[in-house]
C-alpha atoms as a PDB file:
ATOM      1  CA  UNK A   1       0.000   0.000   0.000  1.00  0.00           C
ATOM      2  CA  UNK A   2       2.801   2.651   1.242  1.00  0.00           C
ATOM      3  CA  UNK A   3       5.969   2.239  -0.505  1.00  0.00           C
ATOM      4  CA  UNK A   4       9.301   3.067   1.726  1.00  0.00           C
ATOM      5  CA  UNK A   5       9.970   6.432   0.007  1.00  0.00           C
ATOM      6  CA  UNK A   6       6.245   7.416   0.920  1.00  0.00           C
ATOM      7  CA  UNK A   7       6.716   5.975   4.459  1.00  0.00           C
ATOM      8  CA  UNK A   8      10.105   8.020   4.896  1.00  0.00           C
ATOM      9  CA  UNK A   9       7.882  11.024   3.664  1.00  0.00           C
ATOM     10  CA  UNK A  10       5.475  11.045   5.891  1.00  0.00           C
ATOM     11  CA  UNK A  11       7.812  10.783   8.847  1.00  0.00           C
ATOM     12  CA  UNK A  12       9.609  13.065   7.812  1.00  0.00           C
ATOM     13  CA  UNK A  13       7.130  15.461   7.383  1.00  0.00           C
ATOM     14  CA  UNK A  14       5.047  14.975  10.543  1.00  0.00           C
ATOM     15  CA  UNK A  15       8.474  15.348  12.080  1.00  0.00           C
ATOM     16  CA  UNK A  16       9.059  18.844  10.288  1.00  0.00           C
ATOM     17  CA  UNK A  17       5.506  19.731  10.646  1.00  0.00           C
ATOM     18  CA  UNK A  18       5.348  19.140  14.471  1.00  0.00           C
ATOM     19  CA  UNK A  19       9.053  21.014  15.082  1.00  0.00           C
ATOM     20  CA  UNK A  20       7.421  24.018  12.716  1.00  0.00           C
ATOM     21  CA  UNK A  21       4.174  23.841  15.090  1.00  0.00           C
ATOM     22  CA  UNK A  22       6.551  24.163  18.311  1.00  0.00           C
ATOM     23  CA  UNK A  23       8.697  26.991  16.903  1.00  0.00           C
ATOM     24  CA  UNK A  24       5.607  29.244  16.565  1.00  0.00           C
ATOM     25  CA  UNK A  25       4.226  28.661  19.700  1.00  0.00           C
ATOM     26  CA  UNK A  26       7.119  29.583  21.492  1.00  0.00           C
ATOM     27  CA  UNK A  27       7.356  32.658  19.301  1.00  0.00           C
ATOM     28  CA  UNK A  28       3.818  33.453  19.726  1.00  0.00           C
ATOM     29  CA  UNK A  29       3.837  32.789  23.917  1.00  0.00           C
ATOM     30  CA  UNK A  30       6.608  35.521  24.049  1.00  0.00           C
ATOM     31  CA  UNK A  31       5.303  38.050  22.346  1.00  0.00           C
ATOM     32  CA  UNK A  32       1.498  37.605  24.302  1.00  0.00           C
ATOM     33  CA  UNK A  33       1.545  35.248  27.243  1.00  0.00           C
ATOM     34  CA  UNK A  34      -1.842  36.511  28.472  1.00  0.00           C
ATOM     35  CA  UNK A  35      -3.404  34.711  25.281  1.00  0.00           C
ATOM     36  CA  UNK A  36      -1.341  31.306  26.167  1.00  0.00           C
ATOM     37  CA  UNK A  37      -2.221  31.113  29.949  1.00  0.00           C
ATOM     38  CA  UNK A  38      -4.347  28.490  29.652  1.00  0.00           C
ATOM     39  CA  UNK A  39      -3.074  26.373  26.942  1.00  0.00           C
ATOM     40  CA  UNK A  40      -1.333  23.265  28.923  1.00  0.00           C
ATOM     41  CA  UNK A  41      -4.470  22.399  30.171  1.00  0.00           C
ATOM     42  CA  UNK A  42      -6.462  22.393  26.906  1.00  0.00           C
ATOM     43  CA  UNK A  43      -3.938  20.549  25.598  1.00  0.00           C
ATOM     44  CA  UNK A  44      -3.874  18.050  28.327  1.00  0.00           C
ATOM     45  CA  UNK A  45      -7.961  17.595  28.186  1.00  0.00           C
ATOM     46  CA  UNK A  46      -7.689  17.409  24.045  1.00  0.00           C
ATOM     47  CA  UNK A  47      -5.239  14.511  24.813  1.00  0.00           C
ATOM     48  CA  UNK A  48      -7.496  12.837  27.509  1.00  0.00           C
ATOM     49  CA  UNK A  49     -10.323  13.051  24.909  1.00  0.00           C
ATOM     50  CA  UNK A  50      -8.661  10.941  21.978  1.00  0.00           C
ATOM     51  CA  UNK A  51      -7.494   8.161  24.035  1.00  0.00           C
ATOM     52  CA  UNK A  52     -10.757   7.904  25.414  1.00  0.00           C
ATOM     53  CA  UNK A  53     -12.193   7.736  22.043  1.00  0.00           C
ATOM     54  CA  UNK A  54      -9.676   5.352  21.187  1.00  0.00           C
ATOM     55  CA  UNK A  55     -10.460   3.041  23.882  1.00  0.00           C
ATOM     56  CA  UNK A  56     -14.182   3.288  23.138  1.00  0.00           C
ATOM     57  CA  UNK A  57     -13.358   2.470  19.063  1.00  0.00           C
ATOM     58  CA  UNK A  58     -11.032  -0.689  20.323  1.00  0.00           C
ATOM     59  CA  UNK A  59     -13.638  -1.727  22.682  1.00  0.00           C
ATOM     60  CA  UNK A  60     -16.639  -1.780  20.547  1.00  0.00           C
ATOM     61  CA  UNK A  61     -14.559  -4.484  17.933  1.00  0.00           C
ATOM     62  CA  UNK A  62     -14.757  -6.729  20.654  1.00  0.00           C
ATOM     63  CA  UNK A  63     -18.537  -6.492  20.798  1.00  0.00           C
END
C-alpha cells in the first residue's frame, strides 16, 4: 500500500511539521503570554479526549 519512500515522507514530514508547530508557539507565547495562559491544560484535556475515544473504538470491535 505505502511504498518506503512514501513511508520516509510522511515521517519526515510529521516530524518537520510538528518542530514548525513548536517553533511558533514559542514565538507566539513571548510576544502575548496573556493569550497562552491556559493552553497546557487544553492541551492536556484534548489529549485525555482521543485516548478515550480510542479506547471506546477498540472496545466496541470486541462487541
Amino acid at each position: 500500500m505505502f511504498t518506503e519512500g512514501r513511508k520516509y515522507f510522511i515521517i519526515f514530514f510529521i516530524i518537520v511539521f510538528v518542530a514548525g508547530l513548536i517553533f511558533a508557539y514559542r514565538k507566539d507565547i513571548k510576544k502575548n503570554p496573556k493569550i497562552f495562559k491556559g493552553a497546557s491544560k487544553t492541551l492536556i484535556v484534548i489529549f485525555l479526549f482521543l485516548l478515550a475515544f480510542i479506547a471506546v473504538v477498540r472496545m466496541t470491535k470486541f462487541f
